[in-house]
C-alpha atoms as a PDB file:
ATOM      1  CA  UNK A   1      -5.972 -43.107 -49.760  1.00  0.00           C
ATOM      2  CA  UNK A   2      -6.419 -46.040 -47.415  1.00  0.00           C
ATOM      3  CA  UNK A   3      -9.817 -47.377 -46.812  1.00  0.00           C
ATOM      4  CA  UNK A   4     -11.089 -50.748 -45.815  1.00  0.00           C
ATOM      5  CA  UNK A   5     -13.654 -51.156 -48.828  1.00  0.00           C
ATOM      6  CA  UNK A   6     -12.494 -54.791 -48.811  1.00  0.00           C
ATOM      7  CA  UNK A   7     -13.875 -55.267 -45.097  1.00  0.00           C
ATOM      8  CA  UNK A   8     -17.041 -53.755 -45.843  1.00  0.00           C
ATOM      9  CA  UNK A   9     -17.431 -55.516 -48.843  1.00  0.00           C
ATOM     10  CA  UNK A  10     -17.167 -58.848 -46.864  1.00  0.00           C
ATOM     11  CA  UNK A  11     -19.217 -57.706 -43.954  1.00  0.00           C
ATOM     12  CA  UNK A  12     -21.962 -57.138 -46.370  1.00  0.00           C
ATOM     13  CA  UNK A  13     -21.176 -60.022 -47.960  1.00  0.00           C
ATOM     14  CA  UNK A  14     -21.324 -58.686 -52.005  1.00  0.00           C
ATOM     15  CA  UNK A  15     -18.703 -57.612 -53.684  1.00  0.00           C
ATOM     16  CA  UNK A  16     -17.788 -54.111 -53.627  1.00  0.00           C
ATOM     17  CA  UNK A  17     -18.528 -53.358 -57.253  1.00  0.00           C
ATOM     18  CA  UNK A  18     -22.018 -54.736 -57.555  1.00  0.00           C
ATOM     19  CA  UNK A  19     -25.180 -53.709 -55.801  1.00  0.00           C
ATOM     20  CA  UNK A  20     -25.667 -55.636 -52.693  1.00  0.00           C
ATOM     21  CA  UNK A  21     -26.952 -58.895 -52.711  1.00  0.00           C
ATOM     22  CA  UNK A  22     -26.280 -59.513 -56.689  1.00  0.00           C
ATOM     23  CA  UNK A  23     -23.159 -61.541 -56.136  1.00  0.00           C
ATOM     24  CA  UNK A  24     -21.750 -63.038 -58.683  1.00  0.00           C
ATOM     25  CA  UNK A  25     -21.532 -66.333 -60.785  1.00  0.00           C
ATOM     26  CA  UNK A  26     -18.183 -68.983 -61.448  1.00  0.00           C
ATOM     27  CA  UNK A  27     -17.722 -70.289 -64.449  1.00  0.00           C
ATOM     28  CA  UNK A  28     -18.516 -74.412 -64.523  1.00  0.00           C
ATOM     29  CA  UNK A  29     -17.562 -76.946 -67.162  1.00  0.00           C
ATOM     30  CA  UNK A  30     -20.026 -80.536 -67.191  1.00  0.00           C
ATOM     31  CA  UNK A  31     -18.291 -83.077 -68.605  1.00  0.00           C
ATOM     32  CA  UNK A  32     -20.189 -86.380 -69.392  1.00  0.00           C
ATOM     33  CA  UNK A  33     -17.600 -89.380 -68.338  1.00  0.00           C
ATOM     34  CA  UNK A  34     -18.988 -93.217 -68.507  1.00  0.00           C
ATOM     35  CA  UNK A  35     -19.663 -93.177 -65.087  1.00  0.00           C
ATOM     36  CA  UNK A  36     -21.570 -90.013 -64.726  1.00  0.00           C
ATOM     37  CA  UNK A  37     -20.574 -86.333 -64.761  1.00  0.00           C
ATOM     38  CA  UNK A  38     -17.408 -84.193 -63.989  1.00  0.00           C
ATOM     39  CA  UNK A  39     -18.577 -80.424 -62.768  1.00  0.00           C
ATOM     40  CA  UNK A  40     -15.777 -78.165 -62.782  1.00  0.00           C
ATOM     41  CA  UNK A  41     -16.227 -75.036 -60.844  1.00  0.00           C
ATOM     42  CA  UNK A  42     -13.492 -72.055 -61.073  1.00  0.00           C
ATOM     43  CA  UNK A  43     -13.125 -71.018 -57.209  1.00  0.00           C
ATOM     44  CA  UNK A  44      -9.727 -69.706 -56.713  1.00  0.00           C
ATOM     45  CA  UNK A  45      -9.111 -68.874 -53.154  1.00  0.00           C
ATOM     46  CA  UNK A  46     -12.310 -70.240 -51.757  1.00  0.00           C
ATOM     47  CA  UNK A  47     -12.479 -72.194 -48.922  1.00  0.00           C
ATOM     48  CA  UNK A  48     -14.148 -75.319 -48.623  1.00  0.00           C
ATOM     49  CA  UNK A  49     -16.286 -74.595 -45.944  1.00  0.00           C
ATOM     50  CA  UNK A  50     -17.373 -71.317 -47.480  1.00  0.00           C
ATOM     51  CA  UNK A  51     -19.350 -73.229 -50.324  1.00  0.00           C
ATOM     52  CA  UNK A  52     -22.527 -75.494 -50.704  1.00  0.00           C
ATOM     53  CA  UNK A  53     -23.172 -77.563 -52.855  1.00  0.00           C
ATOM     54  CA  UNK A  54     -26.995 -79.161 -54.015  1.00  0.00           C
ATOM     55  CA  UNK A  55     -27.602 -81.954 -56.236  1.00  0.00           C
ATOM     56  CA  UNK A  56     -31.397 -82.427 -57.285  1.00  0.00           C
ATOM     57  CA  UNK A  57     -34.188 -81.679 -59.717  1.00  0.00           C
ATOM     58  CA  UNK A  58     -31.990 -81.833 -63.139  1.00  0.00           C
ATOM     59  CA  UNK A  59     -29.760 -78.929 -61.735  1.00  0.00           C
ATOM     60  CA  UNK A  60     -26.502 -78.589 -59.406  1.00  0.00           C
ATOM     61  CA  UNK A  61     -26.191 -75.377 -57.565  1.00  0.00           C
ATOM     62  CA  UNK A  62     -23.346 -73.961 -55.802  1.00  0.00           C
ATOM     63  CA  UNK A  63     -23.017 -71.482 -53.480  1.00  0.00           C
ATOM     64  CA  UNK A  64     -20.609 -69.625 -50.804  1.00  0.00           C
ATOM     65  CA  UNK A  65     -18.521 -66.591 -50.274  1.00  0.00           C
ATOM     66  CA  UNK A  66     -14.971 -65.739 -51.519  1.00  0.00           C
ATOM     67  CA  UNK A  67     -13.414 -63.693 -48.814  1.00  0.00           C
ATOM     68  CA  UNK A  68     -10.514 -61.158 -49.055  1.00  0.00           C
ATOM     69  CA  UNK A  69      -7.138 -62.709 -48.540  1.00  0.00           C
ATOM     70  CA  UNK A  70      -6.441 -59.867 -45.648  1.00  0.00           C
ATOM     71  CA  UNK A  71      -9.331 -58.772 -42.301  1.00  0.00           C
ATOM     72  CA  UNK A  72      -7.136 -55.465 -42.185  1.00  0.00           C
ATOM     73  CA  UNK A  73      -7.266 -52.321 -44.272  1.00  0.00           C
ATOM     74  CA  UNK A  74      -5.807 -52.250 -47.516  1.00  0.00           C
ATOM     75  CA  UNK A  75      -5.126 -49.624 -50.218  1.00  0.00           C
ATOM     76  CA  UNK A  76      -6.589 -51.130 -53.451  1.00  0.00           C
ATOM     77  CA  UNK A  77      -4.821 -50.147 -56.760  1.00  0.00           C
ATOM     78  CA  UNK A  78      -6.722 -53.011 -58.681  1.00  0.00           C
ATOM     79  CA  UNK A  79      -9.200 -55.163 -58.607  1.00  0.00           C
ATOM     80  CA  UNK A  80     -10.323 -58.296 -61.140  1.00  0.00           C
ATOM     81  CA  UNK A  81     -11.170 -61.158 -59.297  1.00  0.00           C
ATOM     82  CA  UNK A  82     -14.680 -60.994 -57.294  1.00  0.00           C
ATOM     83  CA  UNK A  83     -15.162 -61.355 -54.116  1.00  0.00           C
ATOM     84  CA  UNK A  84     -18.509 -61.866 -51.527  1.00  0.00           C
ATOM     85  CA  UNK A  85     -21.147 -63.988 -52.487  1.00  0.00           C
ATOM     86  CA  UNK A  86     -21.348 -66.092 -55.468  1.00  0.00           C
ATOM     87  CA  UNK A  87     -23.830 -68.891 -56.426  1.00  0.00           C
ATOM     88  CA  UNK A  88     -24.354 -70.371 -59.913  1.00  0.00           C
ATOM     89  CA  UNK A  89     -26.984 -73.260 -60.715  1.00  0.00           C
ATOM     90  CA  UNK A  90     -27.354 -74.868 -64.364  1.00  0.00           C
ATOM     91  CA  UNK A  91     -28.982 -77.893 -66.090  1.00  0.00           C
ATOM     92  CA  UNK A  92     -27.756 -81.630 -65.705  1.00  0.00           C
ATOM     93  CA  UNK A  93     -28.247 -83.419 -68.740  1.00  0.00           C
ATOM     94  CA  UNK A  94     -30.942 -86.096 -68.525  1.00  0.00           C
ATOM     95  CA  UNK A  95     -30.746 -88.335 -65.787  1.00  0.00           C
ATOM     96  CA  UNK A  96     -30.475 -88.951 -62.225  1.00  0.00           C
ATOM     97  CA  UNK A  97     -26.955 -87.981 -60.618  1.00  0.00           C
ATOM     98  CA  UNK A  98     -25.723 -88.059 -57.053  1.00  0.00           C
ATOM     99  CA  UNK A  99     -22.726 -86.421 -55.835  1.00  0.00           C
ATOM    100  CA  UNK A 100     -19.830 -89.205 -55.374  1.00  0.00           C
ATOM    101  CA  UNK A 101     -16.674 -87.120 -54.435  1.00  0.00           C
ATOM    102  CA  UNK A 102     -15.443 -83.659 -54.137  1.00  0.00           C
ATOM    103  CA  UNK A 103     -12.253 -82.224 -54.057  1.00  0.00           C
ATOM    104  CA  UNK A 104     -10.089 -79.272 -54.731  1.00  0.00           C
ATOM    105  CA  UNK A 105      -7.658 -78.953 -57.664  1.00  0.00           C
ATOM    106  CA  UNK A 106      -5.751 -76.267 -59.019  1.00  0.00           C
ATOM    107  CA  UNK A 107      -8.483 -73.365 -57.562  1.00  0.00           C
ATOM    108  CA  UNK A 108     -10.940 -75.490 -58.834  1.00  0.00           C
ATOM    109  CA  UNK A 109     -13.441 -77.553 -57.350  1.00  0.00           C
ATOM    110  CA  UNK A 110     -13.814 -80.695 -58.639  1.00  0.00           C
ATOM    111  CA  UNK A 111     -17.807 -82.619 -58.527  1.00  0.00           C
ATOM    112  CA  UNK A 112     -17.857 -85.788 -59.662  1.00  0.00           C
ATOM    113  CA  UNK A 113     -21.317 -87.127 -60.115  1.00  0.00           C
ATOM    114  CA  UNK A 114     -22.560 -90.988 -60.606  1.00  0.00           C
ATOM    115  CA  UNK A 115     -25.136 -91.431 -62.440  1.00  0.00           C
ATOM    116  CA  UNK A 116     -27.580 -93.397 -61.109  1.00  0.00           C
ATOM    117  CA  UNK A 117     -29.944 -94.392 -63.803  1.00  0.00           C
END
């Protein structure tokens, strides 16, 4: 059967296999260095201009959309990693951080924050 359940998915911006607008959340590593913090964030095939990223009140949040790999339609036989709209926020530990450099490693993004207390 072909269908384009991967378009619409997109379109609607949620993944296919949740109810709309529940998205879903990366996992993210904090590491404490001696300059600050390391925030690892597991995006694998996310763009960097499909994510945002806020540093403030004890927290970082980040947010975007990981878009199908193809605009056409597809016949899907399986399905594992998500797709749409993601966003995750957690606790900082104590302290005041701002973000000092960003970059993409591995299908990770990479946050590192200096502390500035």
């Amino acid at each position: 059967m072909w269908w384009d359940a991967a378009a619409q998915a997109d379109r609607r911006g949620d993944a296919f296999w949740l109810t709309p607008g529940s998205g879903w959340e990366p996992p993210i590593d904090v590491l404490e260095t001696a300059a600050g913090l390391l925030v690892v964030v597991a995006l694998p095939g996310v763009r960097p201009g499909d994510m945002e990223i806020i540093v403030g009140n004890g927290e970082i949040s980040v947010g975007g959309t990981r878009r199908w790999p193809t605009d056409g339609p597809v016949r899907v036989h399986r399905v594992e990693l998500p797709h749409g709209h993601f966003g995750r926020r957690v606790p900082l530990p104590q302290g005041r951080y701002q973000l000092a450099g960003r970059e993409h490693v591995d299908g990770c993004l990479m946050l590192t924050l200096r502390r500035l207390d």
